[in-house]
Protein backbone atom coordinates (compact mmCIF):
# COMPACT_ATOMS: atom_id res chain seq x y z
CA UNK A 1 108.50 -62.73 0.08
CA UNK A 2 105.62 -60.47 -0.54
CA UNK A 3 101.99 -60.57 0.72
CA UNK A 4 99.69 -58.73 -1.76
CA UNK A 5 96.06 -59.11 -0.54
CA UNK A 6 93.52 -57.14 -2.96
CA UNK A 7 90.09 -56.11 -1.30
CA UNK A 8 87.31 -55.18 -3.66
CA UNK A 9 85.32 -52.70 -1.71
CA UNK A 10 82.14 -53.58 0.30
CA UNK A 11 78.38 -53.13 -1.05
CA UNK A 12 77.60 -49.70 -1.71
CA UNK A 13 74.26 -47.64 -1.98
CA UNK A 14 72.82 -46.17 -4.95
CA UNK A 15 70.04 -44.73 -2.81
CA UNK A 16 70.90 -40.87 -4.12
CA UNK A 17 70.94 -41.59 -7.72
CA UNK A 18 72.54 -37.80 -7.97
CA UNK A 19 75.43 -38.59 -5.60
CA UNK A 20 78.60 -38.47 -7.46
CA UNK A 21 80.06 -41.95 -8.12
CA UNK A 22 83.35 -41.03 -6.24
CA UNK A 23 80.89 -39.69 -3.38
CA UNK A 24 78.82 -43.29 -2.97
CA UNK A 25 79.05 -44.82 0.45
CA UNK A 26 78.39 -48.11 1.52
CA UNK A 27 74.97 -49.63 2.33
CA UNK A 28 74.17 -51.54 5.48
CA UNK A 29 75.22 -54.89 4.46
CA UNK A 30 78.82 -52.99 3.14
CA UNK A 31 79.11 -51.76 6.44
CA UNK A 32 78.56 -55.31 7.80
CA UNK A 33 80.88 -57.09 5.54
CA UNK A 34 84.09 -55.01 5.71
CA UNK A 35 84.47 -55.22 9.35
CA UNK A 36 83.96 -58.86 9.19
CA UNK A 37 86.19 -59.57 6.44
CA UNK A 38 88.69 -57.75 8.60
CA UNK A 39 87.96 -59.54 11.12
CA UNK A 40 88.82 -63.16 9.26
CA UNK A 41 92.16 -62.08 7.99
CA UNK A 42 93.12 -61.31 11.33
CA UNK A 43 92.23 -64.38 12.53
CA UNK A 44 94.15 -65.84 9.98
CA UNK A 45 97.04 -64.10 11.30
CA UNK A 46 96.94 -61.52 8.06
CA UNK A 47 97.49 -58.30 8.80
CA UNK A 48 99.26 -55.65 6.80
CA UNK A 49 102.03 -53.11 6.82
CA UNK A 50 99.70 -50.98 4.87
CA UNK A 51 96.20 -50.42 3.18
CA UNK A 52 96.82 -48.36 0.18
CA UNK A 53 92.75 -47.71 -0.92
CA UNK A 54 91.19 -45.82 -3.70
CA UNK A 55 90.16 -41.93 -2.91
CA UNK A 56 85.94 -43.26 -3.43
CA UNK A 57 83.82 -43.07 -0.08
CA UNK A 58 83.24 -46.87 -0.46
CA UNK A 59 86.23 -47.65 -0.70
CA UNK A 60 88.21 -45.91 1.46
CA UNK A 61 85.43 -46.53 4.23
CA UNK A 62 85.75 -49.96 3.61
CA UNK A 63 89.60 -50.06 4.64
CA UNK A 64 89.17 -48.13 7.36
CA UNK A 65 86.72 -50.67 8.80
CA UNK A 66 88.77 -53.19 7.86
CA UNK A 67 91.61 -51.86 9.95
CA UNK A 68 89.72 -51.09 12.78
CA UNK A 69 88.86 -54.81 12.59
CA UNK A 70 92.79 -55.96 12.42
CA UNK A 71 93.39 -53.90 14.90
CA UNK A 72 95.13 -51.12 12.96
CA UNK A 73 95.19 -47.46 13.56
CA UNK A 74 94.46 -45.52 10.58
CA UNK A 75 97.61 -43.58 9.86
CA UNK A 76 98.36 -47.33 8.03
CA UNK A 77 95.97 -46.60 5.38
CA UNK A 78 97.31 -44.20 2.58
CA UNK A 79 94.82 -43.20 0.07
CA UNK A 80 95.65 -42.56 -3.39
CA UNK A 81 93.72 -40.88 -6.04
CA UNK A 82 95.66 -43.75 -8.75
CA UNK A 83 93.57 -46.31 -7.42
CA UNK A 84 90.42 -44.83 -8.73
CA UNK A 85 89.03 -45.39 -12.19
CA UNK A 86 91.93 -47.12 -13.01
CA UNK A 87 93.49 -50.12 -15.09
CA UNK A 88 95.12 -53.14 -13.74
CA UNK A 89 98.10 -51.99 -15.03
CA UNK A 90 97.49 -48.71 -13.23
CA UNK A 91 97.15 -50.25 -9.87
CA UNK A 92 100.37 -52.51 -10.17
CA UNK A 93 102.05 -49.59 -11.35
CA UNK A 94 100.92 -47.87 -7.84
CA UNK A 95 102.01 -50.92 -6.27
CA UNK A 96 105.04 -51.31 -7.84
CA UNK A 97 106.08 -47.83 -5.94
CA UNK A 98 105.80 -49.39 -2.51
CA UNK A 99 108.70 -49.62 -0.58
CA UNK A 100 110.73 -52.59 -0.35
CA UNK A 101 110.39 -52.51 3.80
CA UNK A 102 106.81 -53.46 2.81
CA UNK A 103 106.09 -57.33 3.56
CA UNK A 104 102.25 -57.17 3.34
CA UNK A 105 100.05 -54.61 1.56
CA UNK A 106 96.25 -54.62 1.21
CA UNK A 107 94.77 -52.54 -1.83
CA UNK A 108 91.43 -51.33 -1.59
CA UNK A 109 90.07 -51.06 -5.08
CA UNK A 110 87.29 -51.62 -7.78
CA UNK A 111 85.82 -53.75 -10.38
CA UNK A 112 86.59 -54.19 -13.24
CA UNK A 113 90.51 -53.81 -12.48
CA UNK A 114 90.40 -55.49 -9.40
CA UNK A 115 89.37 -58.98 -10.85
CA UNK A 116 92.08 -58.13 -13.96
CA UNK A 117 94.79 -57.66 -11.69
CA UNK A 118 93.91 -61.23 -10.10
CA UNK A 119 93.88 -62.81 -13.47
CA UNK A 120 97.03 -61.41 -14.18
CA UNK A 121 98.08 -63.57 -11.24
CA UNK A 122 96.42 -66.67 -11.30
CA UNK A 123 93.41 -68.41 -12.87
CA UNK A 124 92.26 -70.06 -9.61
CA UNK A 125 90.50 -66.92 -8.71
CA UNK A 126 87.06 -65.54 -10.96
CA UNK A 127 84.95 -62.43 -10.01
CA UNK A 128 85.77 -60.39 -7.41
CA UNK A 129 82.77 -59.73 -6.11
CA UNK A 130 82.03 -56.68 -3.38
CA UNK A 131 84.49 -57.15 -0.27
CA UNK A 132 86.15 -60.22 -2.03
CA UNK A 133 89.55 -60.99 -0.84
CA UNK A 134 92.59 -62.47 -2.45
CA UNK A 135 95.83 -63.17 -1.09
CA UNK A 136 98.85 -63.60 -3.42
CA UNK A 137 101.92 -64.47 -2.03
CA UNK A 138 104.73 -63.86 -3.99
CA UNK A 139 108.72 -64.82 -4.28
CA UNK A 140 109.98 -61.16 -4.94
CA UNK A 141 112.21 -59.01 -2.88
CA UNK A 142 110.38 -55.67 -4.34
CA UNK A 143 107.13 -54.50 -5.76
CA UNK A 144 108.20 -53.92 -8.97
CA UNK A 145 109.42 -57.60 -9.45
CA UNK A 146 105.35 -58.95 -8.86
CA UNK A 147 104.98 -61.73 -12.11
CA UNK A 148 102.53 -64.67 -12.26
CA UNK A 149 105.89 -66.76 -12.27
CA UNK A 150 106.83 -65.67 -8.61
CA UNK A 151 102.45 -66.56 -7.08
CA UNK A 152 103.38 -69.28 -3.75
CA UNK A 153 100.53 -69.07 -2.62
CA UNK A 154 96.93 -68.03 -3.56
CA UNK A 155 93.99 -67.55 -1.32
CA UNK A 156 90.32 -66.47 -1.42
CA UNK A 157 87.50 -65.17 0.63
CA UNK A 158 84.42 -63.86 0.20
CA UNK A 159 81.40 -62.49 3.12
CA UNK A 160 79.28 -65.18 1.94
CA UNK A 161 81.62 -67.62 2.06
């Protein structure tokens, strides 16, 4: 069984309108929602082997947060340059990669591909907004085997819910 849990990142700022958009941070309520996001999954007893996140600030601030709120230490996040400005395809092909010792991984992406990569899964889920969650359990020994025809179990979560 594997626990694939993809976290679009948290609200970000466009307050410096020059800022590169790999550069952008996250605003206040980002910064709010990330930690308490975190903070749900681990009360729901969800907590990952590893946070593989996109190189962007807001992103990759976002899963550190949301470690610190499970209770991780950082070394469990790896970031990787993929995950940005990507495809769905792209991401499961990151995914894919991830060792088989893996039971639960978080990815810490963006929109557009995030909410593709759901739909590839399920239909139960729409828009992935900022710091949505959704948890796809699947019947697959490895990475590479994820198909819509192996989803057990879908969940989702968003701040405002």
């Amino acid at each position: 069984m594997k626990t694939l849990v993809l976290v679009r990142h948290a609200k970000s700022s466009w307050d410096h309108p020059g800022l590169d958009d790999h550069e952008r941070p996250l605003n206040d309520r980002g910064r709010r929602d990330a930690p308490k996001m975190g903070r749900r999954l681990a009360e729901q007893g969800l907590v990952p082997d590893l946070i593989l996140s996109s190189t962007a600030v807001r992103a990759l601030t976002t899963a550190q947060l949301m470690a610190q709120a499970l209770g991780m230490d950082r070394d469990g996040i790896v970031a990787d340059e993929r995950l940005y400005a990507t495809s769905a395809a792209g991401l499961l092909d990151v995914i894919g990669e991830l060792d088989a010792s893996v039971g639960t991984a978080f990815v810490v992406g963006h929109n557009p591909e995030m909410t593709s990569l759901v739909h590839r899964f399920t239909d139960e889920i729409g828009h992935m907004a900022t710091c949505a969650v959704a948890e796809l359990r699947f019947d697959a020994d490895a990475w590479n085997e994820l198909d819509e025809g192996l989803v057990r179990g879908v969940r989702f979560d968003t701040p405002r819910s």
